[in-house]
PDB file of N, CA and C in Angstrom:
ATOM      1  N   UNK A   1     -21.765   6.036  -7.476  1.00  0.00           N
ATOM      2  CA  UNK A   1     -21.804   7.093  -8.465  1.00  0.00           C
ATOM      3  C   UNK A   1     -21.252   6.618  -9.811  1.00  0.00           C
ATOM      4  N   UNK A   2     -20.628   5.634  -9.739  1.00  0.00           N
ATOM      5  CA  UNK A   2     -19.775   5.165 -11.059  1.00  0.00           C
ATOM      6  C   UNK A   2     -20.424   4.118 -11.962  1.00  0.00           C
ATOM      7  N   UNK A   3     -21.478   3.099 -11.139  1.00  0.00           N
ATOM      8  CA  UNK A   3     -22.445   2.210 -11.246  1.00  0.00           C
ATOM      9  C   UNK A   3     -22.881   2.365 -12.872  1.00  0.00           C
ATOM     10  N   UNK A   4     -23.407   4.049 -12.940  1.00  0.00           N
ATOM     11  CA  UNK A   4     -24.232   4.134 -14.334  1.00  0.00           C
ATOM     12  C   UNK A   4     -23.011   4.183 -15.642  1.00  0.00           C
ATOM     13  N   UNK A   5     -21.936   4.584 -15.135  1.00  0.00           N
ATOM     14  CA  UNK A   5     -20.687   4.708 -16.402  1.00  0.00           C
ATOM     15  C   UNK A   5     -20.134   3.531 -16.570  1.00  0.00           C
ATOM     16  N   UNK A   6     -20.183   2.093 -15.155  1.00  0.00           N
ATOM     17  CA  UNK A   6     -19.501   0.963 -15.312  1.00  0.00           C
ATOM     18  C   UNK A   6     -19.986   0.213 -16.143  1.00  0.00           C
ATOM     19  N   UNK A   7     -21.881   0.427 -16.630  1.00  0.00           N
ATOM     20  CA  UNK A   7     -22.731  -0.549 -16.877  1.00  0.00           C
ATOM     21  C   UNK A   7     -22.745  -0.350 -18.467  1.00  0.00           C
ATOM     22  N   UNK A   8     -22.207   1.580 -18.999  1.00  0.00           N
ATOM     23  CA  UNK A   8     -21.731   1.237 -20.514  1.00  0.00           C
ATOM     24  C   UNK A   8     -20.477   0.147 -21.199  1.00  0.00           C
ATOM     25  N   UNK A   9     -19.728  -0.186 -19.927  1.00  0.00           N
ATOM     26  CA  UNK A   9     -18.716  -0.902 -20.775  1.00  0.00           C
ATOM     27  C   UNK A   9     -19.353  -2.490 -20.861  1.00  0.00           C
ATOM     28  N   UNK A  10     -18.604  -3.202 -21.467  1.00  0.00           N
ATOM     29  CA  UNK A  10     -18.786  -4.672 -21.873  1.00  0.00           C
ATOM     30  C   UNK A  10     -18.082  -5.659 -20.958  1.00  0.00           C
ATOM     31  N   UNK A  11     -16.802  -5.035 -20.179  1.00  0.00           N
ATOM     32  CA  UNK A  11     -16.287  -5.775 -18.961  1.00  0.00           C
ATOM     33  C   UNK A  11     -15.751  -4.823 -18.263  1.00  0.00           C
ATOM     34  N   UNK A  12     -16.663  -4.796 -17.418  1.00  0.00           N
ATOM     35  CA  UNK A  12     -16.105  -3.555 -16.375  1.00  0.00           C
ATOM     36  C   UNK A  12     -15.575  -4.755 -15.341  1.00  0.00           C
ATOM     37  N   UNK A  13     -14.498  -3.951 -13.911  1.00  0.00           N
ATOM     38  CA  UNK A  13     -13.955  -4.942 -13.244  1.00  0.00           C
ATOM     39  C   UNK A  13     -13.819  -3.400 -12.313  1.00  0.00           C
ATOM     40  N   UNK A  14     -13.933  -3.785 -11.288  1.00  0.00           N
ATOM     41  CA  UNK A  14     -14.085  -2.989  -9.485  1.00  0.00           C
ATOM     42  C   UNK A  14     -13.088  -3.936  -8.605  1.00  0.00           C
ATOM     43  N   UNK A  15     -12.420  -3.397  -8.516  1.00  0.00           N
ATOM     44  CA  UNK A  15     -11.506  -4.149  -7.521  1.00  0.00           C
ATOM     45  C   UNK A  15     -10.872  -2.957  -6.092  1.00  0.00           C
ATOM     46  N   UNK A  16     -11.354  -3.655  -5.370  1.00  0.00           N
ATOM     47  CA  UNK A  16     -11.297  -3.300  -3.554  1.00  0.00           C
ATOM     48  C   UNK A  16      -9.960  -3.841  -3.423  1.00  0.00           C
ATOM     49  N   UNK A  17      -8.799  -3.231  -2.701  1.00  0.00           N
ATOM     50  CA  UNK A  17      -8.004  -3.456  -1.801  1.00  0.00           C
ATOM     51  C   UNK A  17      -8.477  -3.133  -0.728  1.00  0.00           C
ATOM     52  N   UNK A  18      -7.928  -4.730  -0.292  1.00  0.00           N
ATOM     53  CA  UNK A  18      -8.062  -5.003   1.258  1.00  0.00           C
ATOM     54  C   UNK A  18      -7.079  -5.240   2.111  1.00  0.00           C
ATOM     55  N   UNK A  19      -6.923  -6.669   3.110  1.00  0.00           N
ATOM     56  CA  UNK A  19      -6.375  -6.283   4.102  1.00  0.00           C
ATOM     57  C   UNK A  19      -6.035  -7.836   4.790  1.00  0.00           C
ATOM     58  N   UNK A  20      -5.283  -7.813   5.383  1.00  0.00           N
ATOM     59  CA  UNK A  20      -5.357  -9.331   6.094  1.00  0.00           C
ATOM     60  C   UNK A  20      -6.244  -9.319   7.409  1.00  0.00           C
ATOM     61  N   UNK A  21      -6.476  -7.620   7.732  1.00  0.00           N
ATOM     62  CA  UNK A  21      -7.506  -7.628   8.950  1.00  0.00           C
ATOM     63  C   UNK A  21      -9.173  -6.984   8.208  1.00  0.00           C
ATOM     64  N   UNK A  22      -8.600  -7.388   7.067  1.00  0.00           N
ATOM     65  CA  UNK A  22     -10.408  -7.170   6.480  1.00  0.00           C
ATOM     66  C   UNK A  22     -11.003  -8.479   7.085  1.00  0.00           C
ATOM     67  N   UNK A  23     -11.090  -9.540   7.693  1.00  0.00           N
ATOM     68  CA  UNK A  23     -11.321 -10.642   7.669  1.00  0.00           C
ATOM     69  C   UNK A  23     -10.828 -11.643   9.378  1.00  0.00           C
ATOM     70  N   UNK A  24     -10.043 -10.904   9.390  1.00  0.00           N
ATOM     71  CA  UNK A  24      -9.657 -10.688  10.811  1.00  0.00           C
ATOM     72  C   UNK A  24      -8.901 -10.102  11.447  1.00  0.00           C
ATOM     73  N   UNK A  25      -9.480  -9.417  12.901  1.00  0.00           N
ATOM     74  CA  UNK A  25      -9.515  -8.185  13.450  1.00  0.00           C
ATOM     75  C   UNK A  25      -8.117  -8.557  13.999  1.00  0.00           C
ATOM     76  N   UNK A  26      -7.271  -7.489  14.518  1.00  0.00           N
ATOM     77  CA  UNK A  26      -5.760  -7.475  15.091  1.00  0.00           C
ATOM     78  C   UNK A  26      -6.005  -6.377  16.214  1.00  0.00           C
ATOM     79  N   UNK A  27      -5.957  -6.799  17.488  1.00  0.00           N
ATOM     80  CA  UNK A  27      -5.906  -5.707  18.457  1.00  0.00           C
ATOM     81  C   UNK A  27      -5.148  -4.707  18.692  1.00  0.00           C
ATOM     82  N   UNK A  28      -5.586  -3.208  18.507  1.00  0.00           N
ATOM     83  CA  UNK A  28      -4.818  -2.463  18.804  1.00  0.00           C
ATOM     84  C   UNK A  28      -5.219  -1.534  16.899  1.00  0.00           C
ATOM     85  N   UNK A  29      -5.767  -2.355  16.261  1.00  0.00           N
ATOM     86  CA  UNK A  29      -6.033  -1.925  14.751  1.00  0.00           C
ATOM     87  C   UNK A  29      -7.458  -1.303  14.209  1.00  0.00           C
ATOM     88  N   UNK A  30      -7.624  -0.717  15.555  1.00  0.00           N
ATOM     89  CA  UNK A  30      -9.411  -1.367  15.572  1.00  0.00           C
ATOM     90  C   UNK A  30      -9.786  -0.195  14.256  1.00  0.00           C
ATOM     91  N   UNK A  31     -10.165   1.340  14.258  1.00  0.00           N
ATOM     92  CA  UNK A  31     -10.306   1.807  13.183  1.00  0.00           C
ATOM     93  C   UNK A  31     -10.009   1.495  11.477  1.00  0.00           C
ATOM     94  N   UNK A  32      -8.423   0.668  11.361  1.00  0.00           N
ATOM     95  CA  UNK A  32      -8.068   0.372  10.414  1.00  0.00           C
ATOM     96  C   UNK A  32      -8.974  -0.862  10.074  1.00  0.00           C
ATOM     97  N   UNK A  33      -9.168  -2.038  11.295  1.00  0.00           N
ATOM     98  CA  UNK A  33      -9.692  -3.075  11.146  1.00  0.00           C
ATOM     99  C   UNK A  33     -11.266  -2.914  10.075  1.00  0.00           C
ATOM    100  N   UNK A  34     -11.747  -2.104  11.176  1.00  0.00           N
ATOM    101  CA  UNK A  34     -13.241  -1.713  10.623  1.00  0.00           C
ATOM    102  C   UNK A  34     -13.271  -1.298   9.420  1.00  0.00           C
ATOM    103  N   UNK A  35     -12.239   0.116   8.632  1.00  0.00           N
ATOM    104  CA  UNK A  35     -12.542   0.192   7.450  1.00  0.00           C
ATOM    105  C   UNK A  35     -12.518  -0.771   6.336  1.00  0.00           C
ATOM    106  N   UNK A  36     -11.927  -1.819   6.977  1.00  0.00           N
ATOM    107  CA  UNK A  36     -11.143  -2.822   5.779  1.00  0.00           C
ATOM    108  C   UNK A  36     -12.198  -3.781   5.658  1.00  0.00           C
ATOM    109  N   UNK A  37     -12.823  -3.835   7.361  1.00  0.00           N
ATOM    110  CA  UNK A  37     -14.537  -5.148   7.463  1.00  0.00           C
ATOM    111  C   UNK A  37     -15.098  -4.615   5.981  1.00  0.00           C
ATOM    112  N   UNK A  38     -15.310  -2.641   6.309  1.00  0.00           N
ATOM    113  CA  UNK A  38     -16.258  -2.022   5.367  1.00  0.00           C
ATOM    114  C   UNK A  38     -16.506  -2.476   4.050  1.00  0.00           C
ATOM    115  N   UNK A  39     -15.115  -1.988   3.878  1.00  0.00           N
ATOM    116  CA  UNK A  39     -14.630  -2.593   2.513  1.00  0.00           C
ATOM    117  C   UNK A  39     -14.812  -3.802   2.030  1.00  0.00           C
ATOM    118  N   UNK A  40     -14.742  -4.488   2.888  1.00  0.00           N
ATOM    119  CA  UNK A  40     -15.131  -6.112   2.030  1.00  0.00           C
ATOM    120  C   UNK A  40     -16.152  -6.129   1.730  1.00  0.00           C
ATOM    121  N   UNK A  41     -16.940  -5.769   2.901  1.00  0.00           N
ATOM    122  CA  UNK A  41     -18.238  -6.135   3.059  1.00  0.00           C
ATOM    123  C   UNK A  41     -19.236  -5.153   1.646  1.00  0.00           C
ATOM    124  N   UNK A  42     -18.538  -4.263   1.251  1.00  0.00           N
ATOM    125  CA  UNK A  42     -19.092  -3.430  -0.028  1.00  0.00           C
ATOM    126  C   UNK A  42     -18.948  -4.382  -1.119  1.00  0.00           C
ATOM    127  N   UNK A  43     -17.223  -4.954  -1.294  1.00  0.00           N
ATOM    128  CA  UNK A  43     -16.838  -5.600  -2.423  1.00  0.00           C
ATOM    129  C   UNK A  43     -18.396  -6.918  -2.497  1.00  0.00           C
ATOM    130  N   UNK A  44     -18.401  -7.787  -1.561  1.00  0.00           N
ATOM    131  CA  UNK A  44     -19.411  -8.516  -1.412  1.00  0.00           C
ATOM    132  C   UNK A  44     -20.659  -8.298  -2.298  1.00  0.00           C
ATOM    133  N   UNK A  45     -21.527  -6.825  -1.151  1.00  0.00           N
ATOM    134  CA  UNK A  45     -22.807  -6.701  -1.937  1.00  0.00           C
ATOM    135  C   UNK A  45     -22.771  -6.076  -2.798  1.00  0.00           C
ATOM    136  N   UNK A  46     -22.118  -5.441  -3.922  1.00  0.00           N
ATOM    137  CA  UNK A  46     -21.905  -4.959  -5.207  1.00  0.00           C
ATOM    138  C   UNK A  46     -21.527  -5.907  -5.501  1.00  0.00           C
ATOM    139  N   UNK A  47     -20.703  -6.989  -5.325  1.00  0.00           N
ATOM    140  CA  UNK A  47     -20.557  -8.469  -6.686  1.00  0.00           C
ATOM    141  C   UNK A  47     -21.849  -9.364  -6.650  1.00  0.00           C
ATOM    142  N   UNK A  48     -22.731  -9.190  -5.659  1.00  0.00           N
ATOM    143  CA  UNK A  48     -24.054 -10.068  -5.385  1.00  0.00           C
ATOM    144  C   UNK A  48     -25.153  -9.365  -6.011  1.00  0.00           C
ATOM    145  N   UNK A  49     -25.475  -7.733  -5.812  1.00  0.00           N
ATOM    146  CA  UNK A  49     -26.241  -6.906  -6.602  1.00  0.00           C
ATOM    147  C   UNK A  49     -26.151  -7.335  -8.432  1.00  0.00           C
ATOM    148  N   UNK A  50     -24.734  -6.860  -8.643  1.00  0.00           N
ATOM    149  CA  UNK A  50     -24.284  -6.313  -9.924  1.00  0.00           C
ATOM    150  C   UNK A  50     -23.954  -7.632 -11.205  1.00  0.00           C
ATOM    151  N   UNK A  51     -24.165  -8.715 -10.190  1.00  0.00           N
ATOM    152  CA  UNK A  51     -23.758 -10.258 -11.001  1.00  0.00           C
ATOM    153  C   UNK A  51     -24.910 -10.629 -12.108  1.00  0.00           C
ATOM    154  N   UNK A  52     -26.237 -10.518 -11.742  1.00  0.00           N
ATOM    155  CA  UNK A  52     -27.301 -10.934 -12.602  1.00  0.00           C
ATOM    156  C   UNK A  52     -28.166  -9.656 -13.586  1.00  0.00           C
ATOM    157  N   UNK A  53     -27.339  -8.582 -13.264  1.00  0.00           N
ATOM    158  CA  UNK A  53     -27.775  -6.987 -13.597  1.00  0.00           C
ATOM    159  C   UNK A  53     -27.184  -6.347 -14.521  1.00  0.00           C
ATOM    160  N   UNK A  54     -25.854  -7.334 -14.545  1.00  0.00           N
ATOM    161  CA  UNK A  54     -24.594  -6.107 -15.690  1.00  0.00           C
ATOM    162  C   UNK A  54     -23.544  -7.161 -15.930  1.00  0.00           C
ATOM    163  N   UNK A  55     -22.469  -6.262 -16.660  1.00  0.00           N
ATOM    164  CA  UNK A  55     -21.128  -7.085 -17.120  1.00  0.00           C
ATOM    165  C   UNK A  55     -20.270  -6.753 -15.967  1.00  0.00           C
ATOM    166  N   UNK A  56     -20.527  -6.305 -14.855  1.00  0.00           N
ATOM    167  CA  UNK A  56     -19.775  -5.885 -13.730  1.00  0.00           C
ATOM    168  C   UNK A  56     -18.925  -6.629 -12.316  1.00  0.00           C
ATOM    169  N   UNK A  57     -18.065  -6.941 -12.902  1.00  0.00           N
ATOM    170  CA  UNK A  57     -17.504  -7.577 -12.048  1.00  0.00           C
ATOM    171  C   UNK A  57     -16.962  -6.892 -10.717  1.00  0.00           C
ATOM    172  N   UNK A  58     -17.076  -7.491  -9.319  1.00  0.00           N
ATOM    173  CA  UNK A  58     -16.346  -7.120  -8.517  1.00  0.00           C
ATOM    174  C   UNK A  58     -15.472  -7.928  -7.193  1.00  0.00           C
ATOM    175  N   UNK A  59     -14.298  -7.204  -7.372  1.00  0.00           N
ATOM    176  CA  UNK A  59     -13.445  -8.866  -6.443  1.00  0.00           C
ATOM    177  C   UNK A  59     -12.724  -7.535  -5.242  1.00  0.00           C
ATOM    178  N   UNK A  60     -12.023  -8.316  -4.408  1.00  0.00           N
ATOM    179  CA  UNK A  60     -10.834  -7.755  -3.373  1.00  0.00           C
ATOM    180  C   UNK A  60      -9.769  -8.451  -3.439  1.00  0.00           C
ATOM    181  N   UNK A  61      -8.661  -7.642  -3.577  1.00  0.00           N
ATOM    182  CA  UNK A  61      -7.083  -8.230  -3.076  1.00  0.00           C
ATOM    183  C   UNK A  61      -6.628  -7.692  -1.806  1.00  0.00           C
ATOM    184  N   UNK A  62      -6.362  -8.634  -1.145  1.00  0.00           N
ATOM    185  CA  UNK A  62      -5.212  -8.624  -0.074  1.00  0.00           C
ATOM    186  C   UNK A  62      -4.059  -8.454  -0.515  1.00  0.00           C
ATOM    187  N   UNK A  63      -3.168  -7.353  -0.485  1.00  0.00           N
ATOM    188  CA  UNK A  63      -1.863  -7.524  -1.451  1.00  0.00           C
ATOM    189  C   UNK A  63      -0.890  -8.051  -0.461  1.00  0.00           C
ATOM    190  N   UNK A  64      -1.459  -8.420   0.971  1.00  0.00           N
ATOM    191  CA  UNK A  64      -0.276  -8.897   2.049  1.00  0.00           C
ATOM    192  C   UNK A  64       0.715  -7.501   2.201  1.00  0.00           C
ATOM    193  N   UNK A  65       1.673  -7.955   3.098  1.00  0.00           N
ATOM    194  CA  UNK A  65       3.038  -7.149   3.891  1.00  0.00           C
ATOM    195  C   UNK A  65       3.850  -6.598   2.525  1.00  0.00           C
ATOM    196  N   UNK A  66       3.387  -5.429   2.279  1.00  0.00           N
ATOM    197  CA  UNK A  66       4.412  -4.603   1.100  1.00  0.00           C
ATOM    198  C   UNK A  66       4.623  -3.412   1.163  1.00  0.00           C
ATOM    199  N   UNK A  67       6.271  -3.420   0.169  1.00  0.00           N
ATOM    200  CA  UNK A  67       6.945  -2.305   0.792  1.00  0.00           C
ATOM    201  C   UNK A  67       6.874  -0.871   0.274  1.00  0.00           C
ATOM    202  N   UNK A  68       5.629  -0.577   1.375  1.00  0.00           N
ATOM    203  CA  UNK A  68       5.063   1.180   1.100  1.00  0.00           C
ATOM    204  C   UNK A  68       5.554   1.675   2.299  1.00  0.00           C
ATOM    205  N   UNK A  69       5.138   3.246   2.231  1.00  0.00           N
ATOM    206  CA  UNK A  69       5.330   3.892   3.331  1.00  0.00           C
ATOM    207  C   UNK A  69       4.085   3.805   4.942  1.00  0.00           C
ATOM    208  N   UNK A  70       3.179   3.181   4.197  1.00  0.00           N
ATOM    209  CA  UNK A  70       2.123   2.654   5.522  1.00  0.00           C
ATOM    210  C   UNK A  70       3.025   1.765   5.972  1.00  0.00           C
ATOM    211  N   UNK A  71       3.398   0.974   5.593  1.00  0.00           N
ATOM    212  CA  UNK A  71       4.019  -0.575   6.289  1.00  0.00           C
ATOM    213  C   UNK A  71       4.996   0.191   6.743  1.00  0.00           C
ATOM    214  N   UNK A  72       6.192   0.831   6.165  1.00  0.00           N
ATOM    215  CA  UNK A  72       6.934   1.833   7.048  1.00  0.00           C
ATOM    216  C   UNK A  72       6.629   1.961   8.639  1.00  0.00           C
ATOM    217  N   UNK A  73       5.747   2.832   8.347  1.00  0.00           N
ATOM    218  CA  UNK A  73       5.330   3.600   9.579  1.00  0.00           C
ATOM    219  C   UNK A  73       4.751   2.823  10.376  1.00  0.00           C
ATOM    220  N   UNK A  74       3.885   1.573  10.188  1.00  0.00           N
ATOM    221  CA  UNK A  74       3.106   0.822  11.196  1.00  0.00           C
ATOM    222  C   UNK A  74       4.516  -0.075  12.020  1.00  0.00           C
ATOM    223  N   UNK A  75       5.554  -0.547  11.461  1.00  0.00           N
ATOM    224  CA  UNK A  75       6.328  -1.749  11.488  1.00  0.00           C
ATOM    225  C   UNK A  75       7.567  -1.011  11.173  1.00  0.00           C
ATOM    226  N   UNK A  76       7.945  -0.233  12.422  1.00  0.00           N
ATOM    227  CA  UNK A  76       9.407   0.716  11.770  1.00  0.00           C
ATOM    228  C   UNK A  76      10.562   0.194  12.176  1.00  0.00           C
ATOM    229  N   UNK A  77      10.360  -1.165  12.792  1.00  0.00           N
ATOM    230  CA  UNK A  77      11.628  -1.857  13.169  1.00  0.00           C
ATOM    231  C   UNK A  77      11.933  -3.156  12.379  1.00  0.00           C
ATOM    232  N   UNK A  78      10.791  -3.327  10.915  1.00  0.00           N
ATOM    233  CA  UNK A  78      10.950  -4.669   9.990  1.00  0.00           C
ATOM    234  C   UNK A  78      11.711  -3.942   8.731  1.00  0.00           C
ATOM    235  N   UNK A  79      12.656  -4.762   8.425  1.00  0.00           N
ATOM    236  CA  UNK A  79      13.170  -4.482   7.121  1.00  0.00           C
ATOM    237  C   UNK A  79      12.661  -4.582   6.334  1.00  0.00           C
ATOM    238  N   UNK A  80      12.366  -3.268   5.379  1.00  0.00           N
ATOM    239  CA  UNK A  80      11.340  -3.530   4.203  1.00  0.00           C
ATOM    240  C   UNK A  80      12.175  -4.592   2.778  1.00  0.00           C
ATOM    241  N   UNK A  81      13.337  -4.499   2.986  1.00  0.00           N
ATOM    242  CA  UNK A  81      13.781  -5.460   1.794  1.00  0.00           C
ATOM    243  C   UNK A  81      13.223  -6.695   1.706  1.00  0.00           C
ATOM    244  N   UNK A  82      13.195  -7.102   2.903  1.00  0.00           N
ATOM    245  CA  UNK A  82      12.204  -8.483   2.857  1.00  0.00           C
ATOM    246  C   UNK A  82      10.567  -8.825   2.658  1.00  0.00           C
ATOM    247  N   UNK A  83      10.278  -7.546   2.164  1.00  0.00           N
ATOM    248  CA  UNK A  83       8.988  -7.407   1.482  1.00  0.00           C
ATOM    249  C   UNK A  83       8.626  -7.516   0.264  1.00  0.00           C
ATOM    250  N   UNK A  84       7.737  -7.617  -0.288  1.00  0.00           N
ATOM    251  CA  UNK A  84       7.388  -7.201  -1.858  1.00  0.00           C
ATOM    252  C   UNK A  84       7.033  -6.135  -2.039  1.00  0.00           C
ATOM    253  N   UNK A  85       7.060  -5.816  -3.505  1.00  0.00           N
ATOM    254  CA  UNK A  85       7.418  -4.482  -3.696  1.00  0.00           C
ATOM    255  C   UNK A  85       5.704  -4.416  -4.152  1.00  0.00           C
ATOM    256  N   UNK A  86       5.002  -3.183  -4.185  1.00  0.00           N
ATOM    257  CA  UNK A  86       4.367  -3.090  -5.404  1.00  0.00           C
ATOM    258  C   UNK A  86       4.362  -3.602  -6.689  1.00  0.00           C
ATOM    259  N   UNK A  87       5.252  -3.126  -7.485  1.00  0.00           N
ATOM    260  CA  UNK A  87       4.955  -3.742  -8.861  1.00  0.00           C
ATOM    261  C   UNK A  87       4.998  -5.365  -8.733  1.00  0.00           C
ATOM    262  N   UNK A  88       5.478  -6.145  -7.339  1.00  0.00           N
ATOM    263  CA  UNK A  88       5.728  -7.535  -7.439  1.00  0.00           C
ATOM    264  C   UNK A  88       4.579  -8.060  -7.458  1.00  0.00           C
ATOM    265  N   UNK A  89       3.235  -6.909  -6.669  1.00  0.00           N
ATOM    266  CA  UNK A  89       2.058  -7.735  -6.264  1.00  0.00           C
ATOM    267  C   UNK A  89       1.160  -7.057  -7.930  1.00  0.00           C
ATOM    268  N   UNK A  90       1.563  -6.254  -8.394  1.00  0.00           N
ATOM    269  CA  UNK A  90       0.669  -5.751  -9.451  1.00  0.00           C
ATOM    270  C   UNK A  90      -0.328  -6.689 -10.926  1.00  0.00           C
ATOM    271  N   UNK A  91       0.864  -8.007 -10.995  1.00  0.00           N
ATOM    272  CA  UNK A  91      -0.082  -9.045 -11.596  1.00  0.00           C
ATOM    273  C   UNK A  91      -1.569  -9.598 -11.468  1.00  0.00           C
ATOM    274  N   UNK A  92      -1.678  -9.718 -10.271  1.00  0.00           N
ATOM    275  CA  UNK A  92      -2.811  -9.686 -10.094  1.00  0.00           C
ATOM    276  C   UNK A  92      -4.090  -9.016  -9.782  1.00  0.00           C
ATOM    277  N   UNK A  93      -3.431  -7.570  -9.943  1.00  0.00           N
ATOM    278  CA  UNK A  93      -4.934  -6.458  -9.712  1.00  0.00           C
ATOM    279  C   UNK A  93      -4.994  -6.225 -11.073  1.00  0.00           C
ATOM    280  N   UNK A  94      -3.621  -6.353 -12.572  1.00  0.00           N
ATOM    281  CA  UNK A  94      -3.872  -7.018 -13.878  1.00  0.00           C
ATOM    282  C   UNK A  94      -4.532  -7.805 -14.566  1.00  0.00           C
ATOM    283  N   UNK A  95      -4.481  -9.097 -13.988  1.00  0.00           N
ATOM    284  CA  UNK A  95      -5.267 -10.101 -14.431  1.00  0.00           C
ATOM    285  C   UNK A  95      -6.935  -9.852 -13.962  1.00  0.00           C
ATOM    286  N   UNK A  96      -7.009  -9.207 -12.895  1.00  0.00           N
ATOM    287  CA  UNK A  96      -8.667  -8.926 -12.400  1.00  0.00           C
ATOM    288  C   UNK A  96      -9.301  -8.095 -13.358  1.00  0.00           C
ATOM    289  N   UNK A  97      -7.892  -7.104 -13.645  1.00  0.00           N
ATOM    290  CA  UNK A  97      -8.714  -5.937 -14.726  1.00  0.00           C
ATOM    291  C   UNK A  97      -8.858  -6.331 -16.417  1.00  0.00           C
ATOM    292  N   UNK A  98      -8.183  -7.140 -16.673  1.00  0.00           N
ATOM    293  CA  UNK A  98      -8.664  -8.221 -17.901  1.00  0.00           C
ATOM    294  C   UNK A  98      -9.000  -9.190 -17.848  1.00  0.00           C
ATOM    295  N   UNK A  99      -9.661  -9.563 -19.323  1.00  0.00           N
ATOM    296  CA  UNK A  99     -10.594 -10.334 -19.857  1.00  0.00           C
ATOM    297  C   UNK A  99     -10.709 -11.953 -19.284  1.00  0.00           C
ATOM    298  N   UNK A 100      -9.362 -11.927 -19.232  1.00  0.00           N
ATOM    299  CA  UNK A 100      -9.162 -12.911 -18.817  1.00  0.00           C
ATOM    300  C   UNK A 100      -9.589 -13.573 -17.189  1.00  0.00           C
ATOM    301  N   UNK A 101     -10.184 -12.706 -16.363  1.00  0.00           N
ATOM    302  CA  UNK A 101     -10.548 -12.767 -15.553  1.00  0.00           C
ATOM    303  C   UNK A 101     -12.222 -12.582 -15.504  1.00  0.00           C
ATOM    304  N   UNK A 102     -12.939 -12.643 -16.592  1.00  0.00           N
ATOM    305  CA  UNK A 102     -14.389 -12.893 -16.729  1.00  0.00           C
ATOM    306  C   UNK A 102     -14.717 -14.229 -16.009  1.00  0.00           C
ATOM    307  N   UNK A 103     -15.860 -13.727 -15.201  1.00  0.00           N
ATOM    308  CA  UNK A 103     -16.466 -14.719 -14.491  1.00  0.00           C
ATOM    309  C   UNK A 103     -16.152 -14.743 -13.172  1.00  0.00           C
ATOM    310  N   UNK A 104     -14.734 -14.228 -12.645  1.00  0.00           N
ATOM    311  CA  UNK A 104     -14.549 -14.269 -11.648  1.00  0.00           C
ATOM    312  C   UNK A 104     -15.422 -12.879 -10.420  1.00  0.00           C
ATOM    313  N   UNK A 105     -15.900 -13.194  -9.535  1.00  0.00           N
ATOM    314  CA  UNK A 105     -16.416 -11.975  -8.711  1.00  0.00           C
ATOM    315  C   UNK A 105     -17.171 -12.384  -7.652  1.00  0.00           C
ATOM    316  N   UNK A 106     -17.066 -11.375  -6.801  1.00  0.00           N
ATOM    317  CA  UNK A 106     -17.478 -11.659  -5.508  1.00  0.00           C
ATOM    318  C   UNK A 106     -16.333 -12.268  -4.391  1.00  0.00           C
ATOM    319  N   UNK A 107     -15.205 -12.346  -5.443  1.00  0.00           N
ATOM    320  CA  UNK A 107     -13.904 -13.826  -4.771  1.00  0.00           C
ATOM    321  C   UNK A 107     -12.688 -12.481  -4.078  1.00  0.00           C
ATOM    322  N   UNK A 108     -12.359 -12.598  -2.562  1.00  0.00           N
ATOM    323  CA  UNK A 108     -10.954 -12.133  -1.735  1.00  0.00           C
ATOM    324  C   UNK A 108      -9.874 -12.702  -1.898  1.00  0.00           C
ATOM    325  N   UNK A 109      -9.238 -12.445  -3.103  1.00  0.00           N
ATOM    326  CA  UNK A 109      -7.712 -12.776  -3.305  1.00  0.00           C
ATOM    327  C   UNK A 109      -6.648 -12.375  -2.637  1.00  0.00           C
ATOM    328  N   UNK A 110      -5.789 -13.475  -2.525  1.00  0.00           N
ATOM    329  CA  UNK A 110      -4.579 -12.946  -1.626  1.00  0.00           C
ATOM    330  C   UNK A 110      -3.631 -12.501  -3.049  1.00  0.00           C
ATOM    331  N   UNK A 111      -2.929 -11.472  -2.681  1.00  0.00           N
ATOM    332  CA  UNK A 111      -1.391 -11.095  -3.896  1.00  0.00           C
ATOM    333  C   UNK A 111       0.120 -12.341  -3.482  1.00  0.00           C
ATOM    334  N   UNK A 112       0.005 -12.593  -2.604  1.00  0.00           N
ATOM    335  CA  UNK A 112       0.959 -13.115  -1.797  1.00  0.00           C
ATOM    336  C   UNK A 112       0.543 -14.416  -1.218  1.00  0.00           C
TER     337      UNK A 112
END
C-alpha cells in the first residue's frame, strides 16, 4: 500500500526487522520462527522487484539479544544488563535510513 507514496521520494529506504530465527529455525519457536522466514522472505522480493523500478531501497536487521520487554518475557531468567539496549542497536537502522546507505538492498544485517 505504501509502494505508490515510496516511489515519490528520491531515496526511499524499507527496512524489515528481523530475527536470528528469520534464517534459522529454533525449536519450540515455530510461529515466531515462521513470521520472521515471512518477513525476510518479503524484505527479499521487494528489494529484487523494486531495484530496477524505483529509488527504493530495501534491507533487514537482525538487531540480535536486546533489552526489551519480548526478551524479558521469552528469557526471564537472563539478565537484561548484559544486553544492548535499543538506542545501542539504533545506528544502524540510521545509517539504512540515510543517504549514505544508497546502493545498499536486498542485504540481512546483523546490529550486533
Amino acid at each position: 500500500a505504501m509502494i505508490p507514496l515510496l516511489r515519490q521520494s528520491e531515496d526511499a529506504s524499507v527496512i524489515i526487522t528481523g530475527s536470528g530465527v528469520s534464517q534459522v529455525g529454533k525449536a519450540y519457536w515455530g510461529a515466531y520462527c515462521v513470521s520472521k522466514f515471512a518477513t525476510e522472505g518479503l524484505m527479499q522480493v521487494l528489494a529484487d522487484e523494486l531495484e530496477s523500478t524505483s529509488n527504493i531501497r530495501v534491507n533487514s536487521i537482525n538487531p540480535g539479544a536486546t533489552r526489551t520487554t519480548m526478551r524479558a518475557a521469552a528469557y526471564p531468567g537472563e539478565n537484561p544488563n548484559t544486553l544492548a539496549t535499543p538506542e545501542e542497536i539504533m545506528p544502524l537502522y540510521l545509517y539504512l535510513m540515510g543517504q549514505d546507505s544508497k546502493g545498499t538492498n536486498g542485504q540481512a544485517l546483523k546490529a550486533q
